[in-house]
C-alpha atoms as a PDB file:
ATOM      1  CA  UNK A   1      17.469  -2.017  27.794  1.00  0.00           C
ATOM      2  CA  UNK A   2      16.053   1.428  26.658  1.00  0.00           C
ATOM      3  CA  UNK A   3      14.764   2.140  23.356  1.00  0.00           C
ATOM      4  CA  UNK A   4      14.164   5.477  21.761  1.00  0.00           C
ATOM      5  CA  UNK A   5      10.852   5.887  20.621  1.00  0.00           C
ATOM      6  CA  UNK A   6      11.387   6.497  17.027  1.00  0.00           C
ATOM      7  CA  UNK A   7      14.126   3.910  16.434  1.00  0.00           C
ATOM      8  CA  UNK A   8      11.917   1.521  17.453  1.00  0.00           C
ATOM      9  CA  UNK A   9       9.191   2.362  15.365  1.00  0.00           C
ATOM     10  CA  UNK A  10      12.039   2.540  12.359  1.00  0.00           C
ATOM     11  CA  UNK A  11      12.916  -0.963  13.117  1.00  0.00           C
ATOM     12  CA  UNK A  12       9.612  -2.517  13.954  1.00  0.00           C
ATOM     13  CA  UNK A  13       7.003  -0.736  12.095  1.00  0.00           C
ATOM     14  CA  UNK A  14       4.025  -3.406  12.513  1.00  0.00           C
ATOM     15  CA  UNK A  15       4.632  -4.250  15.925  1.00  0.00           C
ATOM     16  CA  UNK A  16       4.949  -0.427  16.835  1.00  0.00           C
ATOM     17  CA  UNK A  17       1.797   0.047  15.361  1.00  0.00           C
ATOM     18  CA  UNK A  18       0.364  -2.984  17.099  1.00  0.00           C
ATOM     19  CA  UNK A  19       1.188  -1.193  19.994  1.00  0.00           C
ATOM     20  CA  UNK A  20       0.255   1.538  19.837  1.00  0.00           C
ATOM     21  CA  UNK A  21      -3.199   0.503  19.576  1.00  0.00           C
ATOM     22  CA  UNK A  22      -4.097   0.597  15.743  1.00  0.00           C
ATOM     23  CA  UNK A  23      -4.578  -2.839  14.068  1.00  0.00           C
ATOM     24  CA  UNK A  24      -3.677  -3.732  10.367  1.00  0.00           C
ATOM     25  CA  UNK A  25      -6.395  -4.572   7.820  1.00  0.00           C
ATOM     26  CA  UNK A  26      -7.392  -8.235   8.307  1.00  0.00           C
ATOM     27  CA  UNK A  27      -8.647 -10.654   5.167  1.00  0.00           C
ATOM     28  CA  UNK A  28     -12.074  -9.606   5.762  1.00  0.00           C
ATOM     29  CA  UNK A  29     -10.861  -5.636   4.911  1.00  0.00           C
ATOM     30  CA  UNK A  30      -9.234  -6.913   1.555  1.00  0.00           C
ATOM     31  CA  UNK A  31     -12.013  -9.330   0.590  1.00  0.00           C
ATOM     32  CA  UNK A  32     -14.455  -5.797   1.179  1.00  0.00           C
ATOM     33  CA  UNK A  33     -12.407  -4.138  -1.739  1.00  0.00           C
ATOM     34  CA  UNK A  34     -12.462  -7.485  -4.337  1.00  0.00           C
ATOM     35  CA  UNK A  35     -15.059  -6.733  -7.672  1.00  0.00           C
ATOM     36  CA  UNK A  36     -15.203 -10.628  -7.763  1.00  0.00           C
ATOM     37  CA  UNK A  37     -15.248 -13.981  -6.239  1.00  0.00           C
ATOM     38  CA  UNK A  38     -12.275 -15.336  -8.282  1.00  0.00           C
ATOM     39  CA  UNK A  39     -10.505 -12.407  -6.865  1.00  0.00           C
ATOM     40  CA  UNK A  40     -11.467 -12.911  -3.184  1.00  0.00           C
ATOM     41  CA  UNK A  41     -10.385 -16.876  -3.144  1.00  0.00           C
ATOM     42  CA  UNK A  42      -6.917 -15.410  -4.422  1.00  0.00           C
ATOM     43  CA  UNK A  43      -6.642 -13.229  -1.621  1.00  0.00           C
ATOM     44  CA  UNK A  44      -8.142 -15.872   0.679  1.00  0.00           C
ATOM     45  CA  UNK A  45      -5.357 -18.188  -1.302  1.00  0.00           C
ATOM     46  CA  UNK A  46      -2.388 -15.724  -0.104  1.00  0.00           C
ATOM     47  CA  UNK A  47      -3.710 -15.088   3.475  1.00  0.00           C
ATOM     48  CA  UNK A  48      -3.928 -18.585   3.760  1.00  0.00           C
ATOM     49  CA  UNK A  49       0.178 -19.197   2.193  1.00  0.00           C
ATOM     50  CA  UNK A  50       0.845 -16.640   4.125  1.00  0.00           C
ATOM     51  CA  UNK A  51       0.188 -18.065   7.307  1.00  0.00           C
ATOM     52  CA  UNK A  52      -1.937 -14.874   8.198  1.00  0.00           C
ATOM     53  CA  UNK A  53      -5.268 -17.218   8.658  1.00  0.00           C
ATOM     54  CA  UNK A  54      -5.661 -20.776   9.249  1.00  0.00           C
ATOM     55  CA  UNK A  55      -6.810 -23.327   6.473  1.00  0.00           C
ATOM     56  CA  UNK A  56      -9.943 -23.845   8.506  1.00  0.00           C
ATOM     57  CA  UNK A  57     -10.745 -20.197   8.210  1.00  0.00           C
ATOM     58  CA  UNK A  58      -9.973 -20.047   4.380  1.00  0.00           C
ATOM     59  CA  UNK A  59     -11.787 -23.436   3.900  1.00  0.00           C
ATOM     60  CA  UNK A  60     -14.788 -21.602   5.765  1.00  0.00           C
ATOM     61  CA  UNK A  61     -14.406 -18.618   3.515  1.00  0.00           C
ATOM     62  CA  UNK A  62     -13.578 -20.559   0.387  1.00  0.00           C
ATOM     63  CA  UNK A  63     -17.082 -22.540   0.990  1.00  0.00           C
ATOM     64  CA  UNK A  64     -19.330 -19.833   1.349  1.00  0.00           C
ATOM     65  CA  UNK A  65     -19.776 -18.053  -1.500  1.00  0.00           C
ATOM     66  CA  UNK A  66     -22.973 -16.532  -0.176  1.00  0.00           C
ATOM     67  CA  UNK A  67     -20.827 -14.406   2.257  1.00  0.00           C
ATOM     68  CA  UNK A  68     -17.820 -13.975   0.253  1.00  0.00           C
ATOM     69  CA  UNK A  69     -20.413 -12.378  -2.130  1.00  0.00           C
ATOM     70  CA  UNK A  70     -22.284 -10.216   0.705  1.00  0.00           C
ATOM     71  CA  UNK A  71     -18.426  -8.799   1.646  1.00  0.00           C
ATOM     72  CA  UNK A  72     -16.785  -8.087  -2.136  1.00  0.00           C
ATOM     73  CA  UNK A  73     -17.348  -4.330  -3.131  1.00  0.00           C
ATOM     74  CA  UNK A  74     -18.307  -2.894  -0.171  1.00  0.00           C
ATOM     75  CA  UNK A  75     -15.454  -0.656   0.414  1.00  0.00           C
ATOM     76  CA  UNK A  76     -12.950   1.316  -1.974  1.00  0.00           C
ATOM     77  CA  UNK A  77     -10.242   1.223  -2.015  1.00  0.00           C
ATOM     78  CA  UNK A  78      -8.231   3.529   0.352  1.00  0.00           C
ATOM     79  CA  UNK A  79     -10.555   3.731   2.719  1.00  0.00           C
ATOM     80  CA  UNK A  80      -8.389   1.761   5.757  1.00  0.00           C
ATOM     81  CA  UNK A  81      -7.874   4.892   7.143  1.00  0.00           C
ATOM     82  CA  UNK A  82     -11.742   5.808   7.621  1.00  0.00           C
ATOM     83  CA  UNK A  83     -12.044   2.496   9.548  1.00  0.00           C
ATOM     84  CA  UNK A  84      -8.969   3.501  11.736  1.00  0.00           C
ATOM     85  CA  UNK A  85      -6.890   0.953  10.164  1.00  0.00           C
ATOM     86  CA  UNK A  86      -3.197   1.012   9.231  1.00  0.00           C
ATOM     87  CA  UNK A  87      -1.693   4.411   8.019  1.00  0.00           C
END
Protein backbone atom coordinates (compact mmCIF):
# COMPACT_ATOMS: atom_id res chain seq x y z
CA UNK A 1 0.00 0.00 0.00
CA UNK A 2 1.14 3.63 -0.83
CA UNK A 3 0.81 6.45 1.41
CA UNK A 4 1.01 10.11 0.59
CA UNK A 5 3.43 11.82 2.50
CA UNK A 6 1.36 14.35 4.20
CA UNK A 7 -1.64 12.14 5.02
CA UNK A 8 0.47 10.17 6.83
CA UNK A 9 1.98 12.66 8.83
CA UNK A 10 -1.89 14.01 9.41
CA UNK A 11 -2.74 10.68 10.75
CA UNK A 12 0.34 9.69 12.63
CA UNK A 13 1.98 12.74 13.83
CA UNK A 14 4.45 11.08 16.54
CA UNK A 15 5.41 8.23 14.62
CA UNK A 16 6.03 10.54 11.48
CA UNK A 17 8.16 12.47 13.50
CA UNK A 18 9.85 9.41 14.91
CA UNK A 19 10.71 8.85 11.56
CA UNK A 20 11.79 11.23 10.35
CA UNK A 21 14.56 11.34 12.67
CA UNK A 22 13.57 13.93 15.46
CA UNK A 23 12.78 12.41 18.92
CA UNK A 24 10.14 13.78 21.47
CA UNK A 25 11.23 15.26 24.82
CA UNK A 26 11.87 12.38 27.25
CA UNK A 27 11.20 12.70 31.34
CA UNK A 28 14.61 13.87 31.78
CA UNK A 29 13.64 17.17 29.30
CA UNK A 30 10.49 17.88 31.56
CA UNK A 31 12.17 17.20 34.91
CA UNK A 32 15.02 20.08 33.36
CA UNK A 33 12.08 22.68 33.30
CA UNK A 34 10.49 21.70 37.11
CA UNK A 35 11.30 24.86 39.91
CA UNK A 36 10.89 21.96 42.49
CA UNK A 37 11.23 18.48 43.64
CA UNK A 38 7.50 18.04 44.52
CA UNK A 39 6.98 19.04 40.99
CA UNK A 40 9.48 16.63 39.36
CA UNK A 41 8.05 13.34 41.36
CA UNK A 42 4.61 14.49 39.76
CA UNK A 43 5.95 14.41 36.46
CA UNK A 44 8.00 11.31 37.30
CA UNK A 45 4.35 10.14 38.82
CA UNK A 46 2.62 10.67 35.21
CA UNK A 47 5.53 9.27 33.08
CA UNK A 48 5.42 6.46 35.20
CA UNK A 49 1.01 6.07 34.81
CA UNK A 50 1.65 6.71 31.66
CA UNK A 51 3.54 3.83 30.80
CA UNK A 52 6.21 6.19 29.14
CA UNK A 53 9.05 4.83 31.76
CA UNK A 54 9.22 1.83 33.80
CA UNK A 55 8.61 1.80 37.69
CA UNK A 56 12.24 0.85 38.07
CA UNK A 57 13.26 3.99 36.31
CA UNK A 58 10.81 6.26 38.34
CA UNK A 59 11.75 4.35 41.58
CA UNK A 60 15.48 5.26 40.52
CA UNK A 61 14.47 8.83 39.92
CA UNK A 62 12.04 9.06 42.80
CA UNK A 63 15.14 7.93 45.18
CA UNK A 64 17.61 10.27 44.22
CA UNK A 65 16.89 13.45 45.12
CA UNK A 66 20.50 14.50 44.70
CA UNK A 67 20.03 14.19 40.86
CA UNK A 68 16.51 15.09 40.58
CA UNK A 69 17.87 18.32 42.23
CA UNK A 70 21.10 18.66 39.85
CA UNK A 71 18.34 18.34 36.68
CA UNK A 72 15.23 20.83 37.95
CA UNK A 73 15.73 24.43 36.47
CA UNK A 74 18.13 23.94 34.07
CA UNK A 75 16.18 24.69 31.05
CA UNK A 76 13.13 27.11 30.25
CA UNK A 77 10.72 26.49 29.16
CA UNK A 78 10.36 26.39 25.31
CA UNK A 79 13.52 25.61 24.67
CA UNK A 80 12.80 21.79 23.02
CA UNK A 81 13.39 23.24 19.93
CA UNK A 82 17.12 24.48 20.72
CA UNK A 83 17.86 20.84 21.70
CA UNK A 84 16.32 19.62 18.32
CA UNK A 85 13.45 18.18 20.04
CA UNK A 86 9.79 18.00 19.00
CA UNK A 87 8.33 21.01 16.99
Amino acid sequence: MEWKKEKFKKMFPDLFHEIEGRTMPTVVDHLEVCKTVDEAVEVIDFFERKGEISREYANFLRSNPSLLKSLIGTRERGEYTRRGLGD
